[in-house]
PDB file of N, CA and C in Angstrom:
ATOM      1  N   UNK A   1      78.175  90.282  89.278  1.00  0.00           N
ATOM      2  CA  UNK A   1      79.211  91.266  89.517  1.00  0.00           C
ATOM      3  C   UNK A   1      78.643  92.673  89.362  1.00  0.00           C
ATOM      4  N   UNK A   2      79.019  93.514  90.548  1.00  0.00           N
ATOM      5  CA  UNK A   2      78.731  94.996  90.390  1.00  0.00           C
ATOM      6  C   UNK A   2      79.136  95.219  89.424  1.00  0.00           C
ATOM      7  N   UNK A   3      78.652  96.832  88.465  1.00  0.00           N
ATOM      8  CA  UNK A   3      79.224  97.546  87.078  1.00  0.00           C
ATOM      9  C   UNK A   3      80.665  97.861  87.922  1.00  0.00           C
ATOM     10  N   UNK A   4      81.564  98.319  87.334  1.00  0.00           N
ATOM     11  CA  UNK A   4      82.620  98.934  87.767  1.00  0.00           C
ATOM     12  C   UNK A   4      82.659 100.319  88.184  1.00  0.00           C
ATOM     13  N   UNK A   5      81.449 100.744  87.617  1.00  0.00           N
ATOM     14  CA  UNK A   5      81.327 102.107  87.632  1.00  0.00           C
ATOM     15  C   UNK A   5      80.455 102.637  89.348  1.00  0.00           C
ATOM     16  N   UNK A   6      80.417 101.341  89.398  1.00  0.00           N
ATOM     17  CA  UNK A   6      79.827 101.762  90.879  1.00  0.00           C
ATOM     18  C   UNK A   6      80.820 100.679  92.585  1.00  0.00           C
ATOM     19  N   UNK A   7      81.751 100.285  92.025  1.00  0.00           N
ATOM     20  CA  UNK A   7      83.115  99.427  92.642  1.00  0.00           C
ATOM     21  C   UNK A   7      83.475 100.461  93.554  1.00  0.00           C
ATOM     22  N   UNK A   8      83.834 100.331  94.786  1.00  0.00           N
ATOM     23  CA  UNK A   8      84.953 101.315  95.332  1.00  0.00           C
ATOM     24  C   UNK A   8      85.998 100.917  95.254  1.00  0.00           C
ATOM     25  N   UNK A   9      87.407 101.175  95.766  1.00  0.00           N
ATOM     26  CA  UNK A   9      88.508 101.890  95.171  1.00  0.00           C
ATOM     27  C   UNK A   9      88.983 100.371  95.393  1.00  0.00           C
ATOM     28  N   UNK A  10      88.647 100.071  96.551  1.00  0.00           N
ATOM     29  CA  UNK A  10      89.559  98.197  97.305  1.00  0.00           C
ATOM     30  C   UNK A  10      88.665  97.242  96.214  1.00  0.00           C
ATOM     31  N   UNK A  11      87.706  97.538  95.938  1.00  0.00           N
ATOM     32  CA  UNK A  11      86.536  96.569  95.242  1.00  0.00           C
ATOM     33  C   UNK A  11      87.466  96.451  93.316  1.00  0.00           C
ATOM     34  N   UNK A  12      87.843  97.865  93.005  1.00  0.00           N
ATOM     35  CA  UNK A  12      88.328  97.622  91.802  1.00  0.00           C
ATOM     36  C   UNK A  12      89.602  97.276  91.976  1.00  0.00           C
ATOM     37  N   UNK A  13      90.215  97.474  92.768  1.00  0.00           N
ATOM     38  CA  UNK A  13      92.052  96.769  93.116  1.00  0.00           C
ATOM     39  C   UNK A  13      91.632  95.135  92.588  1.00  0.00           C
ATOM     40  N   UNK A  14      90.736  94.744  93.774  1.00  0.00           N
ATOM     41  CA  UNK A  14      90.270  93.584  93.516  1.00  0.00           C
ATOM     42  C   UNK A  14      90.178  92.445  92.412  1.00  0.00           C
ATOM     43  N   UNK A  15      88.885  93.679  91.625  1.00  0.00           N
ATOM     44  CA  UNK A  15      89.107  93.007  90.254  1.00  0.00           C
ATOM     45  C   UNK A  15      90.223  92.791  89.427  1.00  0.00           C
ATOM     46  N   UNK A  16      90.765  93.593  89.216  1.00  0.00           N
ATOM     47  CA  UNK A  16      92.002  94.155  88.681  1.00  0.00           C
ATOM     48  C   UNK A  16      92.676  92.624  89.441  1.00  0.00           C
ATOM     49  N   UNK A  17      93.227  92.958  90.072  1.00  0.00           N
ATOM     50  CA  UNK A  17      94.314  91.573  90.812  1.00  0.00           C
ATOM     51  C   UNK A  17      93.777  90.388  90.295  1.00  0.00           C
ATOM     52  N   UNK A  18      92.109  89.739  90.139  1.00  0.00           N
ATOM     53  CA  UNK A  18      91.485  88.769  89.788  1.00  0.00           C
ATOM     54  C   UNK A  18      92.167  88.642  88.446  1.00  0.00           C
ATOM     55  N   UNK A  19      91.494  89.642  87.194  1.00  0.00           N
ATOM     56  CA  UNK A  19      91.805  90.110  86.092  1.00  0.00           C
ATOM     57  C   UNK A  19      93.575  89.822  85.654  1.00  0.00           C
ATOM     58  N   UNK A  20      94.430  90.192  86.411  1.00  0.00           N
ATOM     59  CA  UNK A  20      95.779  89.645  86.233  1.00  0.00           C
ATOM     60  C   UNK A  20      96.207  88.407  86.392  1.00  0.00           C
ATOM     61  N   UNK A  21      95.532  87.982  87.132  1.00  0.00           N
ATOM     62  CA  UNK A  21      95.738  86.375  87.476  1.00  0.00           C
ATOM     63  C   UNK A  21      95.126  85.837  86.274  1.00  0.00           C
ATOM     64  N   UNK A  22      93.903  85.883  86.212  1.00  0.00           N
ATOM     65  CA  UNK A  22      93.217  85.407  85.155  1.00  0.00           C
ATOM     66  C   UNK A  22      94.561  85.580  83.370  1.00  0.00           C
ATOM     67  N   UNK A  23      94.882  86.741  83.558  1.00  0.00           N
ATOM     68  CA  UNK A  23      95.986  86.778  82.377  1.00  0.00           C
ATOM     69  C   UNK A  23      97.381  85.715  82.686  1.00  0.00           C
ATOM     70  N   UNK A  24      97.833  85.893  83.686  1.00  0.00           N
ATOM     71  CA  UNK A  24      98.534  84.982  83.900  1.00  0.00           C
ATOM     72  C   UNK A  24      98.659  83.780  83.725  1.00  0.00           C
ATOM     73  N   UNK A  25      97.314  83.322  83.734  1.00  0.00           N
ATOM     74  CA  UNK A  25      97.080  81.755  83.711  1.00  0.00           C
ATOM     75  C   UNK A  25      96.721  81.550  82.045  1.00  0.00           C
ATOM     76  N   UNK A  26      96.348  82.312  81.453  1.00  0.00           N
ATOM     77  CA  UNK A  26      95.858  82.411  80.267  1.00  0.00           C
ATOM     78  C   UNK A  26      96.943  82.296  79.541  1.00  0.00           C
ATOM     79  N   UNK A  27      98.312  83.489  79.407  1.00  0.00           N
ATOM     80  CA  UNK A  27      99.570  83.583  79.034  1.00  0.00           C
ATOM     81  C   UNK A  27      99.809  81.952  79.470  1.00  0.00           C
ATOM     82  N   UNK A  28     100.049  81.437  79.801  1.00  0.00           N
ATOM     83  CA  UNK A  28     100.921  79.705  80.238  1.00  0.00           C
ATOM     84  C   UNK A  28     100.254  79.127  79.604  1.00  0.00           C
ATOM     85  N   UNK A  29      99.089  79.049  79.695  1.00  0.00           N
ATOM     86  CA  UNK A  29      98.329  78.014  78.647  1.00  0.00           C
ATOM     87  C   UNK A  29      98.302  78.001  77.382  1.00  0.00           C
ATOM     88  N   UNK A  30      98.746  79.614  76.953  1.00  0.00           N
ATOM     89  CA  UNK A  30      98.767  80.097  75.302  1.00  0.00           C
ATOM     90  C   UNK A  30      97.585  80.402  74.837  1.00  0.00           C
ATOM     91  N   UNK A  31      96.863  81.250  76.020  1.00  0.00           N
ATOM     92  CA  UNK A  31      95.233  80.989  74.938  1.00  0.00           C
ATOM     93  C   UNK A  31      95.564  82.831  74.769  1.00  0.00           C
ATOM     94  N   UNK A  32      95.727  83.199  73.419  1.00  0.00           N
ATOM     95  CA  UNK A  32      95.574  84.613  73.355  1.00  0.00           C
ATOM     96  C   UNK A  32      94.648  85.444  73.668  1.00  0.00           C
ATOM     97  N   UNK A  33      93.183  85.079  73.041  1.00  0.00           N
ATOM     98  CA  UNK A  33      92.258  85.811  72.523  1.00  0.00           C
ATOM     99  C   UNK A  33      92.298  85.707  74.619  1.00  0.00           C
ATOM    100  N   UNK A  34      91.888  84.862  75.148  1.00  0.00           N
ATOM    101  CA  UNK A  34      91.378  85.363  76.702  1.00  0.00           C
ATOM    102  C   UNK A  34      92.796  85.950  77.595  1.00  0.00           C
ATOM    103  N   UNK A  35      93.597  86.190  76.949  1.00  0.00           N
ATOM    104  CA  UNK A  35      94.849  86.913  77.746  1.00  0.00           C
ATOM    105  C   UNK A  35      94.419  88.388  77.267  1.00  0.00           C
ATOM    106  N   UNK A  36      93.905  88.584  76.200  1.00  0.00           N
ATOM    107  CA  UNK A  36      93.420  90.207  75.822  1.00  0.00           C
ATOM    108  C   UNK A  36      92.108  90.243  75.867  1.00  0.00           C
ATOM    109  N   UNK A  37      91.320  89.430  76.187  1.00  0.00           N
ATOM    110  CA  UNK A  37      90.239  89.762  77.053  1.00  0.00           C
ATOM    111  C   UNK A  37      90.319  90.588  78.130  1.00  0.00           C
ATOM    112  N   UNK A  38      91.612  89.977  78.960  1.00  0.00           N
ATOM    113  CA  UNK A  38      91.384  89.970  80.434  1.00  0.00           C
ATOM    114  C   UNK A  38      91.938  91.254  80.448  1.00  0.00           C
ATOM    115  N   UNK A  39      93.201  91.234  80.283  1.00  0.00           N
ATOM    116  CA  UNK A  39      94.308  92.514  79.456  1.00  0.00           C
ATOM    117  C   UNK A  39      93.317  93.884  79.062  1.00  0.00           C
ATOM    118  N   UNK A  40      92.140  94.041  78.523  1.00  0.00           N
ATOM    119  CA  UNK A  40      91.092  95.143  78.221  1.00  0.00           C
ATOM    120  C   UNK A  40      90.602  95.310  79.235  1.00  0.00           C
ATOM    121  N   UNK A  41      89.621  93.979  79.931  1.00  0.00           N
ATOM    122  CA  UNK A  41      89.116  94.634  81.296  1.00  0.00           C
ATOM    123  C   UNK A  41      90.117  94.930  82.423  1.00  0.00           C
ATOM    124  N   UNK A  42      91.296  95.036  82.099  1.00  0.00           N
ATOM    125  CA  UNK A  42      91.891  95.659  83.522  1.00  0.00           C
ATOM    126  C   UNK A  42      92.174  96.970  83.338  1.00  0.00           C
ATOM    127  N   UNK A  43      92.573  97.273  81.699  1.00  0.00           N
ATOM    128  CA  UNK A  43      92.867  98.731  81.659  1.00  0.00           C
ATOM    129  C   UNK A  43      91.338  99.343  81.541  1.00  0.00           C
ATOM    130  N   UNK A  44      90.389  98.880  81.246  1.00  0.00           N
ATOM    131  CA  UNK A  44      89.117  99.592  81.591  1.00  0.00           C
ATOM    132  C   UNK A  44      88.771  99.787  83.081  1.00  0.00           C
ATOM    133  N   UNK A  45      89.229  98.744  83.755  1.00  0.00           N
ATOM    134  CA  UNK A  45      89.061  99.109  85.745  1.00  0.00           C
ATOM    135  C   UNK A  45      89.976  99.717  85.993  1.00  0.00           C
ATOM    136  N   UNK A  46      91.033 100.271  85.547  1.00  0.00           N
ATOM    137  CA  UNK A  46      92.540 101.073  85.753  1.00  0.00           C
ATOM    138  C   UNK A  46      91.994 102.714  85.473  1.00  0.00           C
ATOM    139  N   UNK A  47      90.919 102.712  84.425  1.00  0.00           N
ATOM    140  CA  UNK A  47      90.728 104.042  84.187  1.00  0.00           C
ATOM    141  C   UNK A  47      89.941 104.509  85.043  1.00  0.00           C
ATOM    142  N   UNK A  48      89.085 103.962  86.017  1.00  0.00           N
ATOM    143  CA  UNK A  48      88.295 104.662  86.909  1.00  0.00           C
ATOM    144  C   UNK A  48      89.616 105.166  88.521  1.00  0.00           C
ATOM    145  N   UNK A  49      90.924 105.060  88.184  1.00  0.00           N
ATOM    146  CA  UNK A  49      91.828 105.416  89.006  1.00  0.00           C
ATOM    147  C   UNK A  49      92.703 107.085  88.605  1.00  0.00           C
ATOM    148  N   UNK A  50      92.143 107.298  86.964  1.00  0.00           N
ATOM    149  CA  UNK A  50      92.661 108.114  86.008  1.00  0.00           C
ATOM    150  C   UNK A  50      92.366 109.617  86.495  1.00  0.00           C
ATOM    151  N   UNK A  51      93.178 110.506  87.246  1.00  0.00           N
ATOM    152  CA  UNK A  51      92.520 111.955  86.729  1.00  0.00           C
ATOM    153  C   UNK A  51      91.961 112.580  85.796  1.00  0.00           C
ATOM    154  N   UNK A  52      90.977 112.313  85.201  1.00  0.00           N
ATOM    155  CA  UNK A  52      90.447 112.780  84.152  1.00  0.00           C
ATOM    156  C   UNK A  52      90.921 114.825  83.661  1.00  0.00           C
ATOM    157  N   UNK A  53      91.158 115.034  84.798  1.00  0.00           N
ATOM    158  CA  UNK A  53      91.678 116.355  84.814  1.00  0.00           C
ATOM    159  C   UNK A  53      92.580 116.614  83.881  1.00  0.00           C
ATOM    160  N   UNK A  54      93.736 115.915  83.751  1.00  0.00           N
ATOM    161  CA  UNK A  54      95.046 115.890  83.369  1.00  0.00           C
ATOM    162  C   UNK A  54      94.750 115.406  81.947  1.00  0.00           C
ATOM    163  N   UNK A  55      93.828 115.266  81.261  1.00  0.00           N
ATOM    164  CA  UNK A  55      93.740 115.154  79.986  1.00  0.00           C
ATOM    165  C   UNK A  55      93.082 116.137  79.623  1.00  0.00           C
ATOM    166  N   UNK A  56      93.730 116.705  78.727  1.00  0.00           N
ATOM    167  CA  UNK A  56      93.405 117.766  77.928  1.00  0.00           C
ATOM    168  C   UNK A  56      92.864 117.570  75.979  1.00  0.00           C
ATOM    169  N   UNK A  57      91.651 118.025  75.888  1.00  0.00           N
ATOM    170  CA  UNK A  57      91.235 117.484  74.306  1.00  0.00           C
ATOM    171  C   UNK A  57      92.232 118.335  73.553  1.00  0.00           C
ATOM    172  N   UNK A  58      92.537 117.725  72.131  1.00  0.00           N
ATOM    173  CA  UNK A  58      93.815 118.302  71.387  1.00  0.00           C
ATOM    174  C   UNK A  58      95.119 118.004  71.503  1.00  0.00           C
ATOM    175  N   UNK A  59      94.939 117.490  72.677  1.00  0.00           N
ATOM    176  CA  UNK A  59      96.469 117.276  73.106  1.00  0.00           C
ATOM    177  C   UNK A  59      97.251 115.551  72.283  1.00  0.00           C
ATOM    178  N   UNK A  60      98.210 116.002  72.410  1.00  0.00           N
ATOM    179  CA  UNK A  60      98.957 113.986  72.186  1.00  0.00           C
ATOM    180  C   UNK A  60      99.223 113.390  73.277  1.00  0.00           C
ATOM    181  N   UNK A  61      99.092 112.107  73.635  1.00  0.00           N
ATOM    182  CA  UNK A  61      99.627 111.472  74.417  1.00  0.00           C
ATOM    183  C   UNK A  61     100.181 109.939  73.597  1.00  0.00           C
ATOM    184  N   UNK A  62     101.650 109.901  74.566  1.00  0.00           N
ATOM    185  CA  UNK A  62     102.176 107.983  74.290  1.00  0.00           C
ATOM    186  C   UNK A  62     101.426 107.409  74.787  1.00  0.00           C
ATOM    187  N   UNK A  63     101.122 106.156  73.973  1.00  0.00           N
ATOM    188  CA  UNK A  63     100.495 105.374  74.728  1.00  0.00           C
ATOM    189  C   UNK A  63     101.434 103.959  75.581  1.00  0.00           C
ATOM    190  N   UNK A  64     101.046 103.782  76.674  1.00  0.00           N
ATOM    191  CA  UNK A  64     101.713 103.228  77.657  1.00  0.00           C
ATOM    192  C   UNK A  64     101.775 101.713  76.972  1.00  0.00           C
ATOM    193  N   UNK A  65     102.907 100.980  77.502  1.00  0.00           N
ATOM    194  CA  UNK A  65     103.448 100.042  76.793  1.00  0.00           C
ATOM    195  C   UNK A  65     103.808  99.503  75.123  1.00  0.00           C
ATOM    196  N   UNK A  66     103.544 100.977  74.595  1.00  0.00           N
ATOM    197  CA  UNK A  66     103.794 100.796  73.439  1.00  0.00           C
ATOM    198  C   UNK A  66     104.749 101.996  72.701  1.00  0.00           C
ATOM    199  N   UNK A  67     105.715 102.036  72.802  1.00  0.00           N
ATOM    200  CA  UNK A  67     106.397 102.912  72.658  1.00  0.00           C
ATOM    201  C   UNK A  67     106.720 104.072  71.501  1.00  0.00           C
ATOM    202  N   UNK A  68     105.719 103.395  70.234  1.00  0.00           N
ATOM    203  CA  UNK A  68     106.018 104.133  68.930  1.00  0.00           C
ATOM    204  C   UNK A  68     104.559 104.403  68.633  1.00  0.00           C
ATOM    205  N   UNK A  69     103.466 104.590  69.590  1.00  0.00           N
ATOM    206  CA  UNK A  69     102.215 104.787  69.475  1.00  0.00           C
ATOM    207  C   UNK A  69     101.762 106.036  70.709  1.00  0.00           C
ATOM    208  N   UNK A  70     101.425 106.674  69.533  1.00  0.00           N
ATOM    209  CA  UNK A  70     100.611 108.207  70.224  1.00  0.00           C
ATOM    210  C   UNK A  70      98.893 108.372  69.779  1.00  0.00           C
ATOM    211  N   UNK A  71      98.317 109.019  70.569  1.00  0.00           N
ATOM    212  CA  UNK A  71      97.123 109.223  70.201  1.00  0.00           C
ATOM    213  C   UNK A  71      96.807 110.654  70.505  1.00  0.00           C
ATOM    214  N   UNK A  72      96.061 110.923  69.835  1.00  0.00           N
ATOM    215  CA  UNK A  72      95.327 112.666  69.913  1.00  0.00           C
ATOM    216  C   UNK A  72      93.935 112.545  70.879  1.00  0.00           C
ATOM    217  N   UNK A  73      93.914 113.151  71.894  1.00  0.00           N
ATOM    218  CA  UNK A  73      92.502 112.887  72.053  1.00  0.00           C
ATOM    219  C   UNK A  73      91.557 114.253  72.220  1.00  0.00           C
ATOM    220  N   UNK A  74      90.249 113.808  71.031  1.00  0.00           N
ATOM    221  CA  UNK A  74      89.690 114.612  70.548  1.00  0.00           C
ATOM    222  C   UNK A  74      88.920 115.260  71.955  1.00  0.00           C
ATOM    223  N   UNK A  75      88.494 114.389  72.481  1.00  0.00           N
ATOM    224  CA  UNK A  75      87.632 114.289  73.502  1.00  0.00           C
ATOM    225  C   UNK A  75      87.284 113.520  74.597  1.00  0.00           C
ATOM    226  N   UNK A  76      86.475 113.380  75.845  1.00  0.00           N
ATOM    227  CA  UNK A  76      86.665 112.234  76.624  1.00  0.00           C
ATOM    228  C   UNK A  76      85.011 112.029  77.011  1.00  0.00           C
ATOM    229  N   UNK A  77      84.592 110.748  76.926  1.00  0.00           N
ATOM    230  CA  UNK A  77      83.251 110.404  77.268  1.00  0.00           C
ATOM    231  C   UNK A  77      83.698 109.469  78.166  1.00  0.00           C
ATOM    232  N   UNK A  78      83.048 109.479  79.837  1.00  0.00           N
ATOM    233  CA  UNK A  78      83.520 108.332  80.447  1.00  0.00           C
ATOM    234  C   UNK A  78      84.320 108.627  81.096  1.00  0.00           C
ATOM    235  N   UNK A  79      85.115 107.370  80.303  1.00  0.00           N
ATOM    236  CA  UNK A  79      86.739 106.912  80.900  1.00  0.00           C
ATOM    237  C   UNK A  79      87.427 106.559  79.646  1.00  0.00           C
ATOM    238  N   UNK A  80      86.648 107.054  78.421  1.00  0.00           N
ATOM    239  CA  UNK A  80      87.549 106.377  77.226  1.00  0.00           C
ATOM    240  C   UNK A  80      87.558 107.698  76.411  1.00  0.00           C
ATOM    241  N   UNK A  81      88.961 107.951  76.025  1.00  0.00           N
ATOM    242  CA  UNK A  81      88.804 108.757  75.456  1.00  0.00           C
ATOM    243  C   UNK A  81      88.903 108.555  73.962  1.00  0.00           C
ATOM    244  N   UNK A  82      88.801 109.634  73.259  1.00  0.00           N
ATOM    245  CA  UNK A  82      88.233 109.616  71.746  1.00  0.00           C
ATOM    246  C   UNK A  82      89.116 110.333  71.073  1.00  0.00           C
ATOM    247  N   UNK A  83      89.266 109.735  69.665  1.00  0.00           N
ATOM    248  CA  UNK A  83      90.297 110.330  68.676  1.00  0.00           C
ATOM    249  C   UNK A  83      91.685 109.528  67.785  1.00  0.00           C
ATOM    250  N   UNK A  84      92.942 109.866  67.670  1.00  0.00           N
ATOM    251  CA  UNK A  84      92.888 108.718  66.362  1.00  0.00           C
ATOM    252  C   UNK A  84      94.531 108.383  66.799  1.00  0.00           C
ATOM    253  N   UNK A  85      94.803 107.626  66.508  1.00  0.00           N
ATOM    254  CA  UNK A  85      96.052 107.484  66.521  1.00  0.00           C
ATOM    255  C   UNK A  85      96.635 108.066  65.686  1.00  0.00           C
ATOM    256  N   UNK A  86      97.879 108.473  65.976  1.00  0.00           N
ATOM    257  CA  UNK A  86      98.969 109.529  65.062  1.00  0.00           C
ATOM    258  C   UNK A  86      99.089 108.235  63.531  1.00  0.00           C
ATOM    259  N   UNK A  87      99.286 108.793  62.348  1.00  0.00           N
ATOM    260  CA  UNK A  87      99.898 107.921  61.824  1.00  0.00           C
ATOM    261  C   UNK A  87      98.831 106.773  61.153  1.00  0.00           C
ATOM    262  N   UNK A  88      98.186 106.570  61.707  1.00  0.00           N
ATOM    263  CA  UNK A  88      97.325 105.626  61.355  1.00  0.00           C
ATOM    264  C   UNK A  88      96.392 105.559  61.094  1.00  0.00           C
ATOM    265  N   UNK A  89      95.523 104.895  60.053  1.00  0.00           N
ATOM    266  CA  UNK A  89      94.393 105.507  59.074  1.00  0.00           C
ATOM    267  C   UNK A  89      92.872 104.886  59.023  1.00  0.00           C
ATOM    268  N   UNK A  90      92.769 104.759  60.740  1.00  0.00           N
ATOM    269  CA  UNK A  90      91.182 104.423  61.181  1.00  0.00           C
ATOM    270  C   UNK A  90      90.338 105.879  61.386  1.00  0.00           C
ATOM    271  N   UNK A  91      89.144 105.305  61.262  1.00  0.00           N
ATOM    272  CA  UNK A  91      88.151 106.414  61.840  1.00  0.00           C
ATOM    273  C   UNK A  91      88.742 106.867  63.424  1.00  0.00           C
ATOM    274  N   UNK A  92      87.790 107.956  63.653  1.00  0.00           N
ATOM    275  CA  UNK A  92      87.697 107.671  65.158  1.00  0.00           C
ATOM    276  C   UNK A  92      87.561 106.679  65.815  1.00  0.00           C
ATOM    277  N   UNK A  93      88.687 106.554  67.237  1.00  0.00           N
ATOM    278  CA  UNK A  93      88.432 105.310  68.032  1.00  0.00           C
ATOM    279  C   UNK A  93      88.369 105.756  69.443  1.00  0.00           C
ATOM    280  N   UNK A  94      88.060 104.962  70.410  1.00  0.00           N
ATOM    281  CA  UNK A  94      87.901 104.776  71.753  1.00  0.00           C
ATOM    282  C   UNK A  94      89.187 104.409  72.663  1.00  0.00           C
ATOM    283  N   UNK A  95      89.632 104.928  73.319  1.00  0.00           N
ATOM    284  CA  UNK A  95      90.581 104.282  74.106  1.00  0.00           C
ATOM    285  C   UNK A  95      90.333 104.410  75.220  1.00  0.00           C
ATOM    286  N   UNK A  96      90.219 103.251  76.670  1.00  0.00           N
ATOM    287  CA  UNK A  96      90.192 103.550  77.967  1.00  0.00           C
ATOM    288  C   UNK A  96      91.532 104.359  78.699  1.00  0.00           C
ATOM    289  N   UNK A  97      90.944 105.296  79.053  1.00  0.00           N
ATOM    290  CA  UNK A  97      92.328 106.878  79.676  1.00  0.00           C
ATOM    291  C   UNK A  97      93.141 106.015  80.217  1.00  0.00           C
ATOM    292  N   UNK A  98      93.284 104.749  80.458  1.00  0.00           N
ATOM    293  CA  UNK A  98      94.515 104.368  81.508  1.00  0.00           C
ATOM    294  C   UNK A  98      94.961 103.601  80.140  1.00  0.00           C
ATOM    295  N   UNK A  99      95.310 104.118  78.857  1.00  0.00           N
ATOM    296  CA  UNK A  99      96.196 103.258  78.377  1.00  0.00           C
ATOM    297  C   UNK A  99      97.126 104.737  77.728  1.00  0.00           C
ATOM    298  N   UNK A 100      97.021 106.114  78.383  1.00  0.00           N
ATOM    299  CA  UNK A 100      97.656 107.532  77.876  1.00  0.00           C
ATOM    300  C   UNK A 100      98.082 107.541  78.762  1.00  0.00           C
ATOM    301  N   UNK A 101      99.709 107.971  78.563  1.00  0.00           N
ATOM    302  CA  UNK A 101     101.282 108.188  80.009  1.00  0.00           C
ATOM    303  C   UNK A 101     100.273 109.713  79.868  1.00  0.00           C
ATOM    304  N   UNK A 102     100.078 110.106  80.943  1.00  0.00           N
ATOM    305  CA  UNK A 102      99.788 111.467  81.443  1.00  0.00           C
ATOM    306  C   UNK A 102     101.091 111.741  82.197  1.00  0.00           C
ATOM    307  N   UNK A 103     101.038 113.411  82.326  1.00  0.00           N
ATOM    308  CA  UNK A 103     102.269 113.994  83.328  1.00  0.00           C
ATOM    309  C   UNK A 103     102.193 113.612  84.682  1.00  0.00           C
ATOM    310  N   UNK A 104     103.084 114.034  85.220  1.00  0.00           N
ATOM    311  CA  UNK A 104     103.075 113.131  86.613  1.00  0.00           C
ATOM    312  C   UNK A 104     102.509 114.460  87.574  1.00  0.00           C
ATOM    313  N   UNK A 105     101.252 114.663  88.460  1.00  0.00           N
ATOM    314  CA  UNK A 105     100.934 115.468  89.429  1.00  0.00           C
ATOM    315  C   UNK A 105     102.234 116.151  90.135  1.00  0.00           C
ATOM    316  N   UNK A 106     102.394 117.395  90.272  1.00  0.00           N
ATOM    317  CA  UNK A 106     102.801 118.441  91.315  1.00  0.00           C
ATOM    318  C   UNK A 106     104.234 118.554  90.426  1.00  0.00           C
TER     319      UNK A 106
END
């Protein structure tokens, strides 16, 4: 398999669609640990779709599907950005940008 980082746009849809199925089938069977396997690599192929623009360091963002979880992000390397969750008492962490509700363009 190509890196993702070098996928074009139909090539990562692709995966991504593979990647959901793969969760799908995983969810029915009950196997967790490979339903959030699969579940990570899609929001990691989701972030190469991300305006990186629209994130701003310092700023807060919700994080998407989780409704009582915000993150600060310090900074962005990549596609993952860096910094801590509100509230909660880890070091610095990593998050792939497609798991921050950004504003909506125009």
């Amino acid at each position: 398999m190509k890196p993702l980082n070098t996928m074009t746009r139909r090539e990562l849809e692709t995966y991504i669609a593979e990647k959901r199925e793969a969760m799908r089938k995983a969810e029915m069977m009950g196997i967790e640990n490979e339903y959030r396997v699969n579940e990570r690599q899609v929001l990691i192929a989701e972030s190469y779709f991300v305006d990186l623009s629209l994130i701003e360091n310092g700023k807060i963002y919700k994080i998407i599907s989780n409704e009582d979880h915000y993150f600060k992000v310090e900074y962005i390397k990549g596609i993952f950005a860096w910094g801590f969750f509100i509230g909660g008492d880890e070091k610095e962490t990593g998050i792939p940008v497609s798991m921050l509700q950004l504003p909506k363009k125009g």
